[in-house]
Protein backbone atom coordinates (compact mmCIF):
# COMPACT_ATOMS: atom_id res chain seq x y z
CA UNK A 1 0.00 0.00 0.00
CA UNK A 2 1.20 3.66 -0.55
CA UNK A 3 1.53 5.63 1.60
CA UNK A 4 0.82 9.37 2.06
CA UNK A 5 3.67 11.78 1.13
CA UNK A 6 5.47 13.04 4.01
CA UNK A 7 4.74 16.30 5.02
CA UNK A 8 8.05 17.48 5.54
CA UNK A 9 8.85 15.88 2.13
CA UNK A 10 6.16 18.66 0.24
CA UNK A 11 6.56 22.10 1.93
CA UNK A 12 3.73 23.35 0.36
CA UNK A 13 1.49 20.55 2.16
CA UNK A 14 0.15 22.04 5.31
CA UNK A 15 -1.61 18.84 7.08
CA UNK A 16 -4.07 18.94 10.07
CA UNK A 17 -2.59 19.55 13.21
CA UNK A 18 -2.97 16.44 15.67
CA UNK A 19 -5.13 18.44 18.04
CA UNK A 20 -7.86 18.26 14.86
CA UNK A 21 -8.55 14.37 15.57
CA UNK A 22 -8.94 14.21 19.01
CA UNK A 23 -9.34 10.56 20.67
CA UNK A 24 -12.31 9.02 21.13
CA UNK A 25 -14.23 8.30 24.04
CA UNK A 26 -13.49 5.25 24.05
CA UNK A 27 -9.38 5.65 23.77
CA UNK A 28 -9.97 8.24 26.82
CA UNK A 29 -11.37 5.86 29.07
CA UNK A 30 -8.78 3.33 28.11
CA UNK A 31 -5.89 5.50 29.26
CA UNK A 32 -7.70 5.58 32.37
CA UNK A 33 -8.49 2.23 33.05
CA UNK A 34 -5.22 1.51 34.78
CA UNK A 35 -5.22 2.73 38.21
CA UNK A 36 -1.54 4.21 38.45
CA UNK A 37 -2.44 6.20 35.01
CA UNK A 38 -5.67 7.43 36.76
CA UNK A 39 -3.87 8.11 39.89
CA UNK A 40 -1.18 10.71 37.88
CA UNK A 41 -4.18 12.10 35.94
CA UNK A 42 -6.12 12.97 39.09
CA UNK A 43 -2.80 14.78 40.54
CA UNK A 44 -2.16 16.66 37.30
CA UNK A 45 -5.91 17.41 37.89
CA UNK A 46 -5.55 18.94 41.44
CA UNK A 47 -2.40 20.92 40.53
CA UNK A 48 0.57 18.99 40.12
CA UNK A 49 2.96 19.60 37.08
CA UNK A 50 5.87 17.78 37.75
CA UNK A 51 6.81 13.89 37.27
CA UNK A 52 8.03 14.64 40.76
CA UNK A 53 5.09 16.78 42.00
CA UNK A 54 2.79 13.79 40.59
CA UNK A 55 5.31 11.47 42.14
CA UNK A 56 4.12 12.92 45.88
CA UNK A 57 0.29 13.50 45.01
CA UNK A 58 -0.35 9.95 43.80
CA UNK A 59 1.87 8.30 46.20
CA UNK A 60 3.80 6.16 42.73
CA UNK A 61 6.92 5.36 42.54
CA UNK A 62 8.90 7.92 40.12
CA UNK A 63 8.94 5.41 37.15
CA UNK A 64 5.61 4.12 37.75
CA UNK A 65 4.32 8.00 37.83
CA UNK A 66 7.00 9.03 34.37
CA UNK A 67 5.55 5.74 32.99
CA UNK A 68 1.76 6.71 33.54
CA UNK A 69 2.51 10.44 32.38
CA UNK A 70 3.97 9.28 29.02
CA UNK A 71 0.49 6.44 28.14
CA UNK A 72 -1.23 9.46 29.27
CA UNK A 73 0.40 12.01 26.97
CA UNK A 74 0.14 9.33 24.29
CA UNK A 75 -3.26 9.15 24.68
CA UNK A 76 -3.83 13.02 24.14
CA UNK A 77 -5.33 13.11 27.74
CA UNK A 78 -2.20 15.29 28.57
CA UNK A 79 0.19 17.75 26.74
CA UNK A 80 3.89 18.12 28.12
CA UNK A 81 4.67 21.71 28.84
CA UNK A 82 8.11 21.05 28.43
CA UNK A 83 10.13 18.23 27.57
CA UNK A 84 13.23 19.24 29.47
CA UNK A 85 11.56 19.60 32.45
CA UNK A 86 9.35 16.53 32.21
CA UNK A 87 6.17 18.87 33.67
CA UNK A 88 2.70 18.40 31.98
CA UNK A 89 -0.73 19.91 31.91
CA UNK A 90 -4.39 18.28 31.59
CA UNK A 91 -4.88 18.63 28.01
CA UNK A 92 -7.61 21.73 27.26
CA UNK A 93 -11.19 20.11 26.68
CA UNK A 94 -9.85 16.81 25.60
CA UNK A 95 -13.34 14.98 26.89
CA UNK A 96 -15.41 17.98 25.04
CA UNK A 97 -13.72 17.38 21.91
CA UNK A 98 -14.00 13.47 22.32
CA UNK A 99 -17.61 13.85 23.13
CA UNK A 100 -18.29 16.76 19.83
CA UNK A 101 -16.06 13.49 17.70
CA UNK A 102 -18.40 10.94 19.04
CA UNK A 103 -21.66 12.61 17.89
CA UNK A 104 -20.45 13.63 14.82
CA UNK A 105 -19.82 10.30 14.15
CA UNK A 106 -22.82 8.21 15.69
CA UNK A 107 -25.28 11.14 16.12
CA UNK A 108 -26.77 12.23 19.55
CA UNK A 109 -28.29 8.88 20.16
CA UNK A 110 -24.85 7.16 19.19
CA UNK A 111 -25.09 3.44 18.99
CA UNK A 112 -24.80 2.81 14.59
CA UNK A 113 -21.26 1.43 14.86
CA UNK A 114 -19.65 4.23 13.51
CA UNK A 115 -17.59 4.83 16.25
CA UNK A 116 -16.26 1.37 15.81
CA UNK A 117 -14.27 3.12 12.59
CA UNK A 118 -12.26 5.13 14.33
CA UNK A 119 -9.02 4.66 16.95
CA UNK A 120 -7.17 7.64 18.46
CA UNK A 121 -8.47 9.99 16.29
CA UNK A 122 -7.69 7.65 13.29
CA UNK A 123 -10.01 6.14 10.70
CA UNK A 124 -9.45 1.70 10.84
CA UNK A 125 -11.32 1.38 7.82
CA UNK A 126 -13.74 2.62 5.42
CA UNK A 127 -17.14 1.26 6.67
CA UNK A 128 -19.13 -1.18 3.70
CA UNK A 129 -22.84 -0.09 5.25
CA UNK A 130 -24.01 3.06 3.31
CA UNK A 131 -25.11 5.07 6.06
CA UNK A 132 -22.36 4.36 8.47
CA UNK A 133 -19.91 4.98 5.69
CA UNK A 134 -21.59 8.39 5.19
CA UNK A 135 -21.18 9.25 8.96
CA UNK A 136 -17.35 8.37 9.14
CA UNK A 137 -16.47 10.34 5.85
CA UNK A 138 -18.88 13.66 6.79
CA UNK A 139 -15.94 13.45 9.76
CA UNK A 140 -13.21 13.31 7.46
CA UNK A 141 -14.64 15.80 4.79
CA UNK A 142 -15.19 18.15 8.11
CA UNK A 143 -11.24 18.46 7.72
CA UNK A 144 -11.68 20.51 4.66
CA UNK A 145 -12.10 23.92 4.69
CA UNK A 146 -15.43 25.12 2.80
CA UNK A 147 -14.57 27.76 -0.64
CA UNK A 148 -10.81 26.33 -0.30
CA UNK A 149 -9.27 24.83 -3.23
CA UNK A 150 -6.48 22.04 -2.30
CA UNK A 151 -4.30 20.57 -4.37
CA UNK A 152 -3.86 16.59 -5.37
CA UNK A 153 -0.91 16.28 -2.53
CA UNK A 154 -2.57 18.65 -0.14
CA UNK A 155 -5.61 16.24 -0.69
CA UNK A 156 -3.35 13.10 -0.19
CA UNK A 157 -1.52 14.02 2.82
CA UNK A 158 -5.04 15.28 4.22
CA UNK A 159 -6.43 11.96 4.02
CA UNK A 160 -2.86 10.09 5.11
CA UNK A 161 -3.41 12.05 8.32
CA UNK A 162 -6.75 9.88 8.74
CA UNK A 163 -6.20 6.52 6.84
CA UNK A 164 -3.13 4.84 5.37
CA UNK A 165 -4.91 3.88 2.39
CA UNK A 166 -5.30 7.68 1.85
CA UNK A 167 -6.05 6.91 -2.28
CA UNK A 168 -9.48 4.68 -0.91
CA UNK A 169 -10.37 7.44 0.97
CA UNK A 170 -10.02 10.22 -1.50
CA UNK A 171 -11.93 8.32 -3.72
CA UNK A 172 -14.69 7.30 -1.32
CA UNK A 173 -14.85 11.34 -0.14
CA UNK A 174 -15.84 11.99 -3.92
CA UNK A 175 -18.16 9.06 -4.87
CA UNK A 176 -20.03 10.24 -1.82
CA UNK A 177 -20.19 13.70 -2.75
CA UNK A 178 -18.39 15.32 0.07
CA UNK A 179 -15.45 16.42 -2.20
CA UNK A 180 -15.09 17.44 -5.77
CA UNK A 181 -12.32 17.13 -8.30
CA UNK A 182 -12.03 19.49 -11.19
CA UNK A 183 -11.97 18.37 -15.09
CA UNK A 184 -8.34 18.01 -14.78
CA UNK A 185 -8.45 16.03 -11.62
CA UNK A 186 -5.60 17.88 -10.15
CA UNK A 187 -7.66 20.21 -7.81
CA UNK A 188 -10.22 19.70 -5.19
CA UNK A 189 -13.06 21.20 -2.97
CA UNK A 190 -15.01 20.45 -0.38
CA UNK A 191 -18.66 20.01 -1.55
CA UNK A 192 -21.20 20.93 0.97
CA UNK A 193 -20.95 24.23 3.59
């Protein structure tokens, strides 16, 4: 399978930032379903920074409490504020986000499966069923701006940020309708507003 061209490989390719596919709900309750990880979330909650700081609050041992911080930070549940001095930060409305993902991608009743299509912010697969296939890729063609014209490698990495098959899901973003190519199939835009 190709894959995506490297951002840094095309300067003129300006991706999605990370923070634009949050985790899911599901991949947020996961990092917390360990108790030392929820232990060094709840002290980064309540004010510590620190490996050190978190260390003391949750009562771990310092590699058990480094340890949790990093699945945490992994995760997307916490940002490091600075790598040289190992201190972190809850990350800004990580559950909000999760929750705003979630609907977008199930609806407000949730429960089609949809959700099933995605891990850490990442698409697994392009769903077969019509109408959860048109739920996942409204998510993805969210990503594009509306009136903005991309080009093919803009397009490419775009959809390498959510799928390694990235030439599936450009193609499955314009058979449903969500983005259009122009005659000379070098130029795209989003199709709805």
């Amino acid at each position: 399978m190709t894959k995506a061209p490297s951002p840094s490989s095309d300067p003129t390719v300006d991706i999605t930032a990370p923070e634009d596919h949050p985790p899911s709900c599901g991949d947020l309750v996961g990092a917390l379903a360990e108790p030392d990880r929820c232990a060094a979330f709840a002290a980064l909650v309540l004010g510590a920074r620190s490996v050190r700081e978190v260390t003391e609050a949750a009562r771990l041992k310092p590699a058990t409490a480094a340890s949790a911080l990093q699945r945490l930070a992994d995760s997307g549940l916490v940002t490091v504020t600075d790598p040289q001095a190992h201190t972190y930060e809850v990350t800004k409305d990580i559950f909000r986000k999760a929750i705003r993902t979630e609907e977008r991608v199930a609806g407000k009743e949730g429960g089609d499966g949809a959700g099933a299509y995605f891990r850490r912010g990442r698409l697994r697969a392009i769903p077969g069923d019509a109408a959860v296939r048109g739920r996942v890729l409204r998510v993805v063609a969210d990503s594009f701006r509306p009136g903005e014209t991309y080009s093919e490698a803009k397009v490419n990495a775009l959809c390498g940020e959510w799928l390694d098959d990235w030439v599936s899901l450009r193609r499955a973003l314009i058979d449903e309708g969500l983005l259009d190519r122009d005659a000379t199939g070098t130029h795209y835009q989003r199709a709805f507003d």
